[in-house]
Protein backbone atom coordinates (compact mmCIF):
# COMPACT_ATOMS: atom_id res chain seq x y z
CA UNK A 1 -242.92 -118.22 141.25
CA UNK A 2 -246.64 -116.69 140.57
CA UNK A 3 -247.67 -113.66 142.41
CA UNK A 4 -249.93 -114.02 145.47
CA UNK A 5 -253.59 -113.24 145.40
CA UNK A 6 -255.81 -112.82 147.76
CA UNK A 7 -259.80 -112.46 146.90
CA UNK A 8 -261.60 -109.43 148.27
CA UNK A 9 -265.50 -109.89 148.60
CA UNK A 10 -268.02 -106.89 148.44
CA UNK A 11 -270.54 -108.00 150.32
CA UNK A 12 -274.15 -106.79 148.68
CA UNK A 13 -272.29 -105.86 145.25
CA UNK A 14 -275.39 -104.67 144.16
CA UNK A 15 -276.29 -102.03 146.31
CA UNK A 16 -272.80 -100.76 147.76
CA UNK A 17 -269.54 -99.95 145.77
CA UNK A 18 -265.96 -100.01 146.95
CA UNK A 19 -266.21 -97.37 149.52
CA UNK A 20 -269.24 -98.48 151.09
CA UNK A 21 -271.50 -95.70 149.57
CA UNK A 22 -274.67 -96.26 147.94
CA UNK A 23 -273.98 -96.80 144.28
CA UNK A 24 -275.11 -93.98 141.57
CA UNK A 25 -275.34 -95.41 137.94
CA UNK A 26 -276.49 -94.83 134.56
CA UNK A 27 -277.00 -97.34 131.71
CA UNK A 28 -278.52 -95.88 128.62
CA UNK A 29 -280.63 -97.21 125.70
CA UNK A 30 -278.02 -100.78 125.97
CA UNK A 31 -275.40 -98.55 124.71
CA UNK A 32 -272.30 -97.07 126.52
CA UNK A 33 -273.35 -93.73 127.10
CA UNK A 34 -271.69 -91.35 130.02
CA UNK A 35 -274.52 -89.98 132.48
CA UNK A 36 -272.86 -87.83 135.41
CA UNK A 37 -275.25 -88.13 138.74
CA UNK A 38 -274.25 -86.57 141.46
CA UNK A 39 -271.31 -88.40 142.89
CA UNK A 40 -269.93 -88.56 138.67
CA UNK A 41 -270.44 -92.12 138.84
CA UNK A 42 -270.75 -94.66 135.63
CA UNK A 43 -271.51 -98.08 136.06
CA UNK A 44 -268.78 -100.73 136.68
CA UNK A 45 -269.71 -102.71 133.47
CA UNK A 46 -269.45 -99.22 131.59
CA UNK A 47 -265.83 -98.64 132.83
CA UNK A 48 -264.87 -102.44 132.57
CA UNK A 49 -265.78 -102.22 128.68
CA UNK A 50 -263.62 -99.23 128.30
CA UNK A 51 -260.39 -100.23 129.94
CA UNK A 52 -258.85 -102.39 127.38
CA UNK A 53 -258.61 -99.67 125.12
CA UNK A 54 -257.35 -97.16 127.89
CA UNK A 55 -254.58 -99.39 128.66
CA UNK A 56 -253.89 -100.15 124.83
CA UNK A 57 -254.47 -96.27 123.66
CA UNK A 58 -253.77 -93.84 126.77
CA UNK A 59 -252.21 -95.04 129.76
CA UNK A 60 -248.50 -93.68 129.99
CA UNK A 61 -247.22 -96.94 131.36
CA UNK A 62 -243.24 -96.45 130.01
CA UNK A 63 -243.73 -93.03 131.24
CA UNK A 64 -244.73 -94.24 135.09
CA UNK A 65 -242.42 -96.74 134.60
CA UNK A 66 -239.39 -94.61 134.29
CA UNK A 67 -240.61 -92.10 137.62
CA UNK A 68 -240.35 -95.29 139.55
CA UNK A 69 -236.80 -96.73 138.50
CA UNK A 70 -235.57 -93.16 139.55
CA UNK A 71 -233.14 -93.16 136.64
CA UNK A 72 -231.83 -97.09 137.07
CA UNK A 73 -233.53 -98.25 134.52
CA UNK A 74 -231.15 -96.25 131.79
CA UNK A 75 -227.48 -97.95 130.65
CA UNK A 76 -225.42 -96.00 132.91
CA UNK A 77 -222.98 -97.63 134.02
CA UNK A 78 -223.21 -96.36 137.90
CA UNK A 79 -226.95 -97.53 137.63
CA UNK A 80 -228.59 -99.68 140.35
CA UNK A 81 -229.48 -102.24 137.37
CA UNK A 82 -231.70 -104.62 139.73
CA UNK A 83 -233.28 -101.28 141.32
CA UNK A 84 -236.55 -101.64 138.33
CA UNK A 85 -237.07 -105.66 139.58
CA UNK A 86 -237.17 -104.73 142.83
CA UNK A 87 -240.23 -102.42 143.38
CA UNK A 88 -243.74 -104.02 144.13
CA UNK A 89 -246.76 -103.34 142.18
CA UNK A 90 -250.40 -104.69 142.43
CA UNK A 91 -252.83 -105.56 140.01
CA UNK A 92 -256.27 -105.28 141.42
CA UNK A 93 -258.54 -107.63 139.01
CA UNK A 94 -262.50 -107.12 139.07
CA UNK A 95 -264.38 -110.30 138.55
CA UNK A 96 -268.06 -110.86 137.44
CA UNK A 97 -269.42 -111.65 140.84
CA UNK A 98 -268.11 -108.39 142.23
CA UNK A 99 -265.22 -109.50 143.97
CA UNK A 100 -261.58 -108.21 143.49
CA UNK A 101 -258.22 -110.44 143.30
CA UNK A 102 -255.45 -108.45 144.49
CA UNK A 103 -252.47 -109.75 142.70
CA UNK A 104 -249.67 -108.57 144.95
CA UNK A 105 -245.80 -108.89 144.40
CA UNK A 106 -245.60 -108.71 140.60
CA UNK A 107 -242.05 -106.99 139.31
CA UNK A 108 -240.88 -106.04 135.84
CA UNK A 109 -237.87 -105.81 134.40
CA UNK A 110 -238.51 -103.11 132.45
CA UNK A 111 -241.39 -100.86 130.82
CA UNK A 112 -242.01 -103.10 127.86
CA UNK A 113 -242.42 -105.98 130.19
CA UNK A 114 -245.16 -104.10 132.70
CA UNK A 115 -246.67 -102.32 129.46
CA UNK A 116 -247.41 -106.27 128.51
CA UNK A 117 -248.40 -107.13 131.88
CA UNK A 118 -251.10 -104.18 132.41
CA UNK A 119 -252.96 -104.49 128.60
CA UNK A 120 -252.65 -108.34 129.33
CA UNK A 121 -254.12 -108.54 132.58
CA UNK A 122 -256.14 -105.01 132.21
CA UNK A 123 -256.15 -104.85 136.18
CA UNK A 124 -259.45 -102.49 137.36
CA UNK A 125 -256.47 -100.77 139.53
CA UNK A 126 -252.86 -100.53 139.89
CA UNK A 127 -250.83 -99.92 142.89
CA UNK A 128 -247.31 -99.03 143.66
CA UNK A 129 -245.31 -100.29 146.51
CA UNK A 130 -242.06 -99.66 147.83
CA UNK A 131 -238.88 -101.13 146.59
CA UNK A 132 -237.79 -104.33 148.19
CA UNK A 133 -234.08 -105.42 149.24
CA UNK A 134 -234.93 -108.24 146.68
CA UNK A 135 -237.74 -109.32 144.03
CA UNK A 136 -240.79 -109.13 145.44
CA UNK A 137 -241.78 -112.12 143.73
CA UNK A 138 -239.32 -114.10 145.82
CA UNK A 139 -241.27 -113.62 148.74
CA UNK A 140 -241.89 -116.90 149.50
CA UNK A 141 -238.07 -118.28 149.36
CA UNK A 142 -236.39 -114.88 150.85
CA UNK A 143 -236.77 -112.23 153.86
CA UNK A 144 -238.46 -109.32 151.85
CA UNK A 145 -237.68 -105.99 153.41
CA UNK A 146 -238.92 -102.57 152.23
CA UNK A 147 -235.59 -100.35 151.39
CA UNK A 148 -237.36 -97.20 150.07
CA UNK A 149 -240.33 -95.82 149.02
CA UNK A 150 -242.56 -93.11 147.91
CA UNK A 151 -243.10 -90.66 150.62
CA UNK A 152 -246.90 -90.29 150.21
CA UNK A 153 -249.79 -88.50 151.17
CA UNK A 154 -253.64 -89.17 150.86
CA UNK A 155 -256.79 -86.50 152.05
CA UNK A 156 -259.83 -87.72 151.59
CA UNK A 157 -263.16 -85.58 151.62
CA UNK A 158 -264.73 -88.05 153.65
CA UNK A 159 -262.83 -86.72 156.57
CA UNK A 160 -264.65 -83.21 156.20
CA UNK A 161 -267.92 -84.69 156.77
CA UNK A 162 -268.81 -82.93 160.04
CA UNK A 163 -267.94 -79.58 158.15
CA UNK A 164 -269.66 -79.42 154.73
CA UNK A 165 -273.16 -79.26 154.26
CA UNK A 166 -273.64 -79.99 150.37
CA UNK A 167 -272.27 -83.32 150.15
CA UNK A 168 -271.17 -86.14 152.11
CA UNK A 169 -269.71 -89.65 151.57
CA UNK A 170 -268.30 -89.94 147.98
CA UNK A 171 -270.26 -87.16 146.52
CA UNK A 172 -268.26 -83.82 145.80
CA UNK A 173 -269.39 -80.58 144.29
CA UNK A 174 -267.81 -77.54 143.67
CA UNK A 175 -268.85 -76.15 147.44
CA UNK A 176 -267.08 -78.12 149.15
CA UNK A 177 -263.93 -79.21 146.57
CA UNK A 178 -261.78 -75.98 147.37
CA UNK A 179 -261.15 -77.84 151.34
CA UNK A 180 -259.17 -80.39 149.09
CA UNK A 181 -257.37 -76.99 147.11
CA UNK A 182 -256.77 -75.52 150.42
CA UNK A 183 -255.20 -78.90 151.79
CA UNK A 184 -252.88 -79.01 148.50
CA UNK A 185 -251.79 -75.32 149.20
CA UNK A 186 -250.79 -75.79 152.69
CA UNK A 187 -249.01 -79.07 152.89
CA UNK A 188 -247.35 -78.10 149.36
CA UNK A 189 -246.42 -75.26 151.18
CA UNK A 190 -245.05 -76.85 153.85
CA UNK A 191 -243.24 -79.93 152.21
CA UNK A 192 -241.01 -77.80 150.51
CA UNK A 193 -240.37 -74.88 152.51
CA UNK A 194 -240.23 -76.66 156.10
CA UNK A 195 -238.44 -80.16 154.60
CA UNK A 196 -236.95 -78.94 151.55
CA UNK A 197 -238.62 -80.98 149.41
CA UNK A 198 -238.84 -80.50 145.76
CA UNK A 199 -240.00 -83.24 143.64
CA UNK A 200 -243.73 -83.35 144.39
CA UNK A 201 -246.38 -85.04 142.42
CA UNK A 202 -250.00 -84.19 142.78
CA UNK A 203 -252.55 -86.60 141.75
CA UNK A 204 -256.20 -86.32 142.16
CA UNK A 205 -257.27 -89.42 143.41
CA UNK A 206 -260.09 -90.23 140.62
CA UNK A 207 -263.52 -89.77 143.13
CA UNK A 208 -263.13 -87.96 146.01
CA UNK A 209 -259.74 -87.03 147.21
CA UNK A 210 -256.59 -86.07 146.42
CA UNK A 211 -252.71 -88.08 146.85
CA UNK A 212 -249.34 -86.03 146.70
CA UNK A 213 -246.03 -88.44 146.03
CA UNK A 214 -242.33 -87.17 146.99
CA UNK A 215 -239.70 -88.59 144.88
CA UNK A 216 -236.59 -86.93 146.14
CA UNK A 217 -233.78 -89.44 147.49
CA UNK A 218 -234.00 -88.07 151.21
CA UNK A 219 -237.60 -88.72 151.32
CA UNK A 220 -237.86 -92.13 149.86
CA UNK A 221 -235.16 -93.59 152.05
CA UNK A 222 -236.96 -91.88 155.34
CA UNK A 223 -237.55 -94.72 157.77
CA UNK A 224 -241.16 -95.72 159.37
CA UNK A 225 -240.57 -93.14 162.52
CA UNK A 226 -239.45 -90.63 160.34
CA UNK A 227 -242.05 -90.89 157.83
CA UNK A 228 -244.79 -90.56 160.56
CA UNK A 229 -242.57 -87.53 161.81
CA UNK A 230 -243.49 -85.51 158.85
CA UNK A 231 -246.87 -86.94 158.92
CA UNK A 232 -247.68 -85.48 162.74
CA UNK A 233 -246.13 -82.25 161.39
CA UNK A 234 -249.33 -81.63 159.49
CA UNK A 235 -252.05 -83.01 161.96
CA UNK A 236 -252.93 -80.41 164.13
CA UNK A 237 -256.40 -81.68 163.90
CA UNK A 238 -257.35 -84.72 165.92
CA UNK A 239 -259.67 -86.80 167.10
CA UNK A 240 -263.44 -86.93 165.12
CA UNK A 241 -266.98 -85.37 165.66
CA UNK A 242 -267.28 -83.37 168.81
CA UNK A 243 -263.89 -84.76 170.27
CA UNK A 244 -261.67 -83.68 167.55
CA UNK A 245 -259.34 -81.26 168.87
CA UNK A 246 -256.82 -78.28 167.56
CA UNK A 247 -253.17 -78.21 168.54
CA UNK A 248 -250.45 -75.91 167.76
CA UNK A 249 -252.47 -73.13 168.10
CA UNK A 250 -252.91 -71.54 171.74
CA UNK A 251 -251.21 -69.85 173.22
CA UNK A 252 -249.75 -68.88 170.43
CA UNK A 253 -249.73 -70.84 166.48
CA UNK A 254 -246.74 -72.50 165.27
CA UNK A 255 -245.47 -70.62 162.86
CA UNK A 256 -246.14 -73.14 160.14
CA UNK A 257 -249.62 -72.62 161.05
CA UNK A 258 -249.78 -69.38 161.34
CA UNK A 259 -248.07 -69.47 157.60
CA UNK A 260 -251.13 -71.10 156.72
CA UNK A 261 -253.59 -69.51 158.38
CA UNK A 262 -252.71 -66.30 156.92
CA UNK A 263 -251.50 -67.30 153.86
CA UNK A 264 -254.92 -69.57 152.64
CA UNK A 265 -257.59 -70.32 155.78
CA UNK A 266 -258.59 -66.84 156.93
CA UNK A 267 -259.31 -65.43 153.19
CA UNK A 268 -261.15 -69.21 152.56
CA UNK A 269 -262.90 -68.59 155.23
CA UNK A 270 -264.37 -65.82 155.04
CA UNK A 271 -265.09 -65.51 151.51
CA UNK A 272 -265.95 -69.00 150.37
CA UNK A 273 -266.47 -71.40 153.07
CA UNK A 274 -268.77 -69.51 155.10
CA UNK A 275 -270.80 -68.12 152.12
CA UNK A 276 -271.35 -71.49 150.18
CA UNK A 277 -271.14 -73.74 153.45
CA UNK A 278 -273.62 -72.01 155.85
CA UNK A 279 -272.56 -74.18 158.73
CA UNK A 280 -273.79 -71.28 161.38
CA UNK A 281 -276.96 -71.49 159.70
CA UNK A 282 -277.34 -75.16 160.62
CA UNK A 283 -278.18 -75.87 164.15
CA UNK A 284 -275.66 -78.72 164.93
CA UNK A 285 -272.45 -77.00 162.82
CA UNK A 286 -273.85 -73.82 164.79
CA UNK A 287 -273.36 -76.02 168.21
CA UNK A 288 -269.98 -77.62 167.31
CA UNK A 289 -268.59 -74.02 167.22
CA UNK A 290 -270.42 -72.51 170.10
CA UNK A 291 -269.00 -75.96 172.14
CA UNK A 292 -265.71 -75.18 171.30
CA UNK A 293 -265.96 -71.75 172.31
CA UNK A 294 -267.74 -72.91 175.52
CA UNK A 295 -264.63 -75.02 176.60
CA UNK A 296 -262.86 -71.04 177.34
CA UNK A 297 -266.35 -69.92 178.51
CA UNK A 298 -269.55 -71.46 179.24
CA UNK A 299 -271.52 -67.65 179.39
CA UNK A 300 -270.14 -66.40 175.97
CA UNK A 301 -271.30 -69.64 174.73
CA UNK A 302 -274.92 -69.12 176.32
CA UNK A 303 -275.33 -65.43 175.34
CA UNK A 304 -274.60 -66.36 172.00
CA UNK A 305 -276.90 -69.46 171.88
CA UNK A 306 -279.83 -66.63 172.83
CA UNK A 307 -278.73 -64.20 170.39
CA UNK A 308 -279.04 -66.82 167.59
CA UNK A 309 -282.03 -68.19 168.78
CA UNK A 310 -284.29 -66.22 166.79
CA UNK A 311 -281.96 -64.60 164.00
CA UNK A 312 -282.04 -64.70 160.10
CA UNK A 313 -278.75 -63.36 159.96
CA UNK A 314 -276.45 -65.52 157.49
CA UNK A 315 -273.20 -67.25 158.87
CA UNK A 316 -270.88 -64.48 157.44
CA UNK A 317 -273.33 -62.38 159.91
CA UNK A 318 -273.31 -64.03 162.51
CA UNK A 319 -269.73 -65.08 162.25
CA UNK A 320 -268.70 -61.26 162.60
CA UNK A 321 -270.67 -60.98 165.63
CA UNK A 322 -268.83 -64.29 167.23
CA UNK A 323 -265.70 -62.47 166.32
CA UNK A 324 -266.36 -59.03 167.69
CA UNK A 325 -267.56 -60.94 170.78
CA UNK A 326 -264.68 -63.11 171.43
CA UNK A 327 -262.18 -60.33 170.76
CA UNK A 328 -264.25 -58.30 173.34
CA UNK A 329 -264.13 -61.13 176.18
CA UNK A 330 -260.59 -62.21 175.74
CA UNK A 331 -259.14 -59.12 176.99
CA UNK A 332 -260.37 -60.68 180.69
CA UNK A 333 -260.94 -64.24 179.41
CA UNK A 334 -257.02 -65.36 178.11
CA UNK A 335 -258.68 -69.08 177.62
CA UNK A 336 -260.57 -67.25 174.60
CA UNK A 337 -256.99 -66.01 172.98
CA UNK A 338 -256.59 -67.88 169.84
CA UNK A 339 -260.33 -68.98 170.12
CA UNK A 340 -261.08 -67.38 166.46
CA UNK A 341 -258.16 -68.94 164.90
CA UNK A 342 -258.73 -72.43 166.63
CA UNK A 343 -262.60 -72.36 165.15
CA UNK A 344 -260.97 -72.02 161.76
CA UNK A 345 -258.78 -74.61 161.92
CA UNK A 346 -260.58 -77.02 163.49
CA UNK A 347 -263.36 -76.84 160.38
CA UNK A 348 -260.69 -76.16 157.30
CA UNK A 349 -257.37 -77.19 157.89
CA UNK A 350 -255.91 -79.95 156.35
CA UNK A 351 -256.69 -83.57 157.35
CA UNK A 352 -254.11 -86.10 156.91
CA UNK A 353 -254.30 -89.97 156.87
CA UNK A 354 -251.13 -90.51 159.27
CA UNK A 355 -251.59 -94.59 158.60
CA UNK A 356 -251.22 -94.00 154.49
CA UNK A 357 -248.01 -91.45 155.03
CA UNK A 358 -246.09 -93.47 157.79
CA UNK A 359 -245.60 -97.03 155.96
CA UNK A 360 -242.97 -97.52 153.68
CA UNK A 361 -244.72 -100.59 152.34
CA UNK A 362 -248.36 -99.16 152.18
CA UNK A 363 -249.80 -99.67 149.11
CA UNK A 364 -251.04 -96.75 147.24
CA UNK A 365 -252.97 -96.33 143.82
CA UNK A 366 -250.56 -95.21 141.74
CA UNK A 367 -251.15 -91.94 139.19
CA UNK A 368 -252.98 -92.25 135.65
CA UNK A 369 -255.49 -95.19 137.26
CA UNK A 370 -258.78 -95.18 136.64
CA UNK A 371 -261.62 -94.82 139.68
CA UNK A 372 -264.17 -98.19 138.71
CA UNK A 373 -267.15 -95.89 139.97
CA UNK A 374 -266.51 -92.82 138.28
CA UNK A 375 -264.45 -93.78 135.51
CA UNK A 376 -262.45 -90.84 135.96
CA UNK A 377 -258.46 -91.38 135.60
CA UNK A 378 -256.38 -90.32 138.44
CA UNK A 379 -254.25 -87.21 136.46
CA UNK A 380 -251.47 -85.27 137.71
CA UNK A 381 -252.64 -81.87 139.43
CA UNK A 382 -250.74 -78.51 139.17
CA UNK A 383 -250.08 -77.33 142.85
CA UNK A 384 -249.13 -73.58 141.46
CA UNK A 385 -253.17 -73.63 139.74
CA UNK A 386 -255.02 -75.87 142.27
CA UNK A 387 -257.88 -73.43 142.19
CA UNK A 388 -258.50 -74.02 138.57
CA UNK A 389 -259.11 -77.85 138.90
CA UNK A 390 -262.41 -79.42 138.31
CA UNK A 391 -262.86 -83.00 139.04
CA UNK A 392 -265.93 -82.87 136.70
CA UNK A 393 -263.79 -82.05 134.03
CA UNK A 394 -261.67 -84.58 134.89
CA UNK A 395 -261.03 -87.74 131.68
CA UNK A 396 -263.31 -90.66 132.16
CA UNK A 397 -262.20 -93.64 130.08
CA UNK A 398 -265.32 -93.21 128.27
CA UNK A 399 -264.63 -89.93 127.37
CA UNK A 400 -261.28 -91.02 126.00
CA UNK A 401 -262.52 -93.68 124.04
CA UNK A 402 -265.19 -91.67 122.21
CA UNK A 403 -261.93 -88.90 121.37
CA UNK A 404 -263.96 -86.46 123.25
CA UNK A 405 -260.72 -86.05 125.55
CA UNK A 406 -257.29 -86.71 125.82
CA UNK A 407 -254.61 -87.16 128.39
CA UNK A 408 -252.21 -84.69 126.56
CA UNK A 409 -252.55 -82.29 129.33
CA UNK A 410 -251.99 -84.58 132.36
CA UNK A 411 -248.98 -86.10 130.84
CA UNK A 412 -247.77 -82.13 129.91
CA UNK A 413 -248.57 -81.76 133.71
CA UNK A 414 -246.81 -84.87 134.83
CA UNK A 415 -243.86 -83.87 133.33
CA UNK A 416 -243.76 -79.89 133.62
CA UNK A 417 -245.02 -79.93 137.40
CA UNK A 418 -242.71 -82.78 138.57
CA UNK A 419 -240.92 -85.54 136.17
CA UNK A 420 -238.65 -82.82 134.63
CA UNK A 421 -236.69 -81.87 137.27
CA UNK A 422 -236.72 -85.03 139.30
CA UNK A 423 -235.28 -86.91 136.06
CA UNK A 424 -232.86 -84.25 136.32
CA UNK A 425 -231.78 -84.44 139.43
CA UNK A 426 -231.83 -88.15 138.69
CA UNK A 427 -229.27 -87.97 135.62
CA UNK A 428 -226.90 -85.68 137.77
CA UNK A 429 -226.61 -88.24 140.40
CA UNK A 430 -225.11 -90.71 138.68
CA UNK A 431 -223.00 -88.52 137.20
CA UNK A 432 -221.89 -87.45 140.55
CA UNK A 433 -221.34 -91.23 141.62
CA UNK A 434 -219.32 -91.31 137.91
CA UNK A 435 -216.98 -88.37 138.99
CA UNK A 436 -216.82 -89.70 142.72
CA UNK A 437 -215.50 -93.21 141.10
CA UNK A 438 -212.84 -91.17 138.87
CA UNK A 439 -211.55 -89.01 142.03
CA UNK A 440 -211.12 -92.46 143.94
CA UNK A 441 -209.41 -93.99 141.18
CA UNK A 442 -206.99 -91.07 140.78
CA UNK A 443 -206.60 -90.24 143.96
CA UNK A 444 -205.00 -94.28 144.28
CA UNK A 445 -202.84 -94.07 140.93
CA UNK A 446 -201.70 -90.28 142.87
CA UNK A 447 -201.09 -92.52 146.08
C-alpha cells in the first residue's frame, strides 16, 4: 500500500516562507553563491539544488537509523525484529509551485532501505514519528496505535518576542540567542536531575529554535498524561503579552526554580540580558515590568513611572534602583516578596511548547535535516558547552557542498553527547532479557 499524502499550500509563496515571515534571499551573479542577511536565509531554489548531494555525501542516515531502532535492528536474538518497520517517518516533498506533499506513514526495514528512500525521494524535510503497534503503512487495513515514542521538546524564539528587542520573528542574533542557551541549561538540568533522565539529544532546530529528544526506555513508553506531566513541570510561564503569568514562585520558588534561578537566570540577567537587551530603556518593556510590579502595589508602580520619566540611566541602572525599591517596600508590602524573582522569570525563563512534548504521535523534524530557508542542517548541540554555539556557524548545505565544512563534528557530537551511552544501555538490555531467559529456563530444568 503507498503512503498517504496530503498537499500543503503556501499561500503568496512569493512573499512569505514556511513560518509566515517575510522572506530574506540572495541570488548572486546566476550562480549558487551563499549570502547571509539577517535572518541567515538562502533562497529555496539555492537549497533545493544542494540537497541531492547532501543526502548522497553527508547525511548520517544509517547512523539516525540505528538511534531509532533502539538496538532492534542488530541480530540478537532477544531483539524486537519488527520494532525498525514499525516507526513512522515523513517525507516532506517541495514542489515548484511552492507547495509541500507530506508523505506520511512510510517504514523501512532497515537503514539501507531508508538510505534509498531519502537520496531517492530527496524529501526538503524529514520527520520522525512514534512507533506504531503495527506498520504504519497498514494504516488503511489495521487500527494503528502509537506504542512509544521520543519524549521531545521544542523552544522556539518566537515565543520571546515580547522580551527581546534586536530581533523578532525568524531573525536571531547573538543578543538574544543565549535565552535559547539558558532554556537548554535549565530543562537539561532538570530532565536529568528531577526525572532521571540520561539519554538526551540536543538538536538545534536549523532557524530559530532549538529541540531536545529523550531516548531512555522509561521516557519513550510515558503515556499522553504523563508526557504532558513533565511538560507542565517546566511551564511556569503562562499565558502571552500582558496576561502571561509566573507560577511557582510566590510565596516562596519551587525548588526546581529556585535551582534555576540561581544556578543560570540571576547571573543572565544581570550581566547579559539587561546590558544587550535594554528592555527598561524601551517604554512598553519598561511598562510590562512596572505592571507586574503594580499588581503587589499600584504606588511603587507610580513613583517609579515618575522617577523614570525623565532619566538617561541605562536598564542595569535603573534595574538596581527597582530592586533596592522593592526590597525596601516588601518589608510592609508581603504581595512584593518574590516580586524581583517573578520579573526575572517572567522575561527569561524557559518557554515550552506543551502541545509538541505531550503527543506521542506528534511529528517532529528529526536531527541532521536541513532548514529550506536557511539551509542550515539541524546538528546535534553539546548541552555541557551550550554557550559556545553559534547558529551562524552552523553547516548550510551549500557550505558542505563547496567542502568549506563538514559534519565531522556534529556526528562526533551525536555520538559523544548522547548515542554512546544510549547504544550502551541498549546492548545491555538485551543482554539482560538473554540472562532473564537462561534463569527461567534453569530455574524449570531445577523444578
Amino acid at each position: 500500500m503507498s503512503a498517504p499524502e496530503t498537499k500543503r499550500v503556501k499561500l503568496d509563496a512569493d512573499a512569505m516562507d514556511v513560518d509566515g515571515e517575510k522572506e530574506n534571499v540572495a541570488a548572486v551573479g546566476g550562480g549558487v553563491e551563499e549570502k547571509k542577511p539577517r535572518g541567515g536565509n538562502l533562497e529555496s531554489s539555492v537549497v533545493q539544488r544542494a540537497m541531492p548531494h547532501y543526502y548522497d555525501k553527508h547525511y548520517p542516515g544509517e547512523l539516525l537509523f540505528k538511534w531509532l531502532s533502539q538496538g532492534n535492528d542488530k541480530g540478537h536474538p532477544r531483539a524486537d525484529k519488527s520494532y525498525p518497520t514499525r516507526r513512522e517517518f515523513t517525507f516532506v516533498l517541495n514542489k515548484d509551485d511552492g507547495s509541500e506533499i507530506f508523505a506520511r506513514y512510510k517504514c523501512f526495514a532497515n537503514a539501507k532501505s531508508y538510505g534509498d528512500a531519502v537520496k531517492k525521494e530527496k524529501p526538503g524535510r524529514i520527520e520522525f514519528g512514534p512507533v506504531y503497534n503495527r506498520k504504519p503503512s497498514e494504516k488503511g487495513s489495521v487500527d494503528l496505535k502509537p506504542v512509544e515514542r521520543e519524549l521531545v521538546f521544542d523552544i522556539d524564539m518566537t515565543d520571546y518576542d515580547d522580551v527581546r528587542t534586536c530581533c523578532s520573528g525568524a531573525d536571531i542574533c547573538g543578543k538574544c540567542w543565549p535565552l535559547m542557551t539558558v532554556a537548554l541549561k535549565i530543562l537539561d538540568t532538570g530532565l536529568r536531575e528531577d526525572f532521571g533522565f540520561k539519554h538526551l539529544l540536543w538538536v538545534y532546530s536549523g532557524r530559530r529554535g532549538i529541540h531536545c529528544w529523550i531516548s531512555d526506555e522509561r521516557a519513550r513508553k510515558l503515556s499522553d498524561e504523563a508526557r504532558a506531566a513533565v511538560a507542565e513541570y517546566f511551564a511556569i510561564v503562562k499565558g502571552e503579552g500582558k496576561s502571561r503569568r509566573v507560577l511557582s514562585v510566590a510565596p516562596q520558588m519551587y525548588p526546581a526554580v529556585e535551582r534555576a534561578y540561581k544556578n543560570e537566570l540571576a547571573d543572565y540577567w544581570i550581566n547579559s540580558y539587561l546590558p544587550e537587551q535594554r528592555i527598561l530603556e524601551h517604554e512598553d518593556k519598561l511598562e510590562n515590568v512596572l505592571d507586574l510590579i503594580g499588581t503587589a502595589d499600584a504606588n511603587i508602580k507610580a513613583d517609579l513611572q515618575e522617577e523614570f520619566k525623565n532619566s538617561k540611566a541605562d536598564s542595569v541602572a535603573r534595574w538596581k534602583r527597582i530592586e533596592e525599591t522593592i526590597s525596601k517596600a516588601s518589608l510592609k508590602n508581603y504581595r512584593l516578596r518574590g516580586m524581583v524573582e517573578k520579573i526575572i522569570c517572567w522575561h527569561v525563563y524557559p518557554r515550552v511548547d506543551i502541545e509538541v512534548s505531550k503527543h506521542m504521535n506528534h511529528l517532529l523534524k528529526g536531527p541532521f535535516c536541513v532548514h529550506p530557508k536557511t539551509g542550515r542542517v539541524c546538528i546535534p548541540m553539546d548541552p555541557k558547552a551550550a554557550e559556545k554555539f553559534d547558529p551562524e556557524q552552523v553547516p548550510t548545505v551549500v557550505d558542505l557542498k563547496q567542502g568549506v565544512k563538514t559534519l565531522d563534528g556534529a556526528i562526533k557530537t551525536f555520538n559523544e553527547t548522547f548515542w554512546n551511552a544510549c547504544d550502551a544501555e541498549n546492548a545491555e538490555r538485551l543482554t539482560a532479557k538473554t540472562r532473564a531467559a537462561k534463569a527461567s529456563n534453569q530455574q524449570s530444568i531445577d523444578f
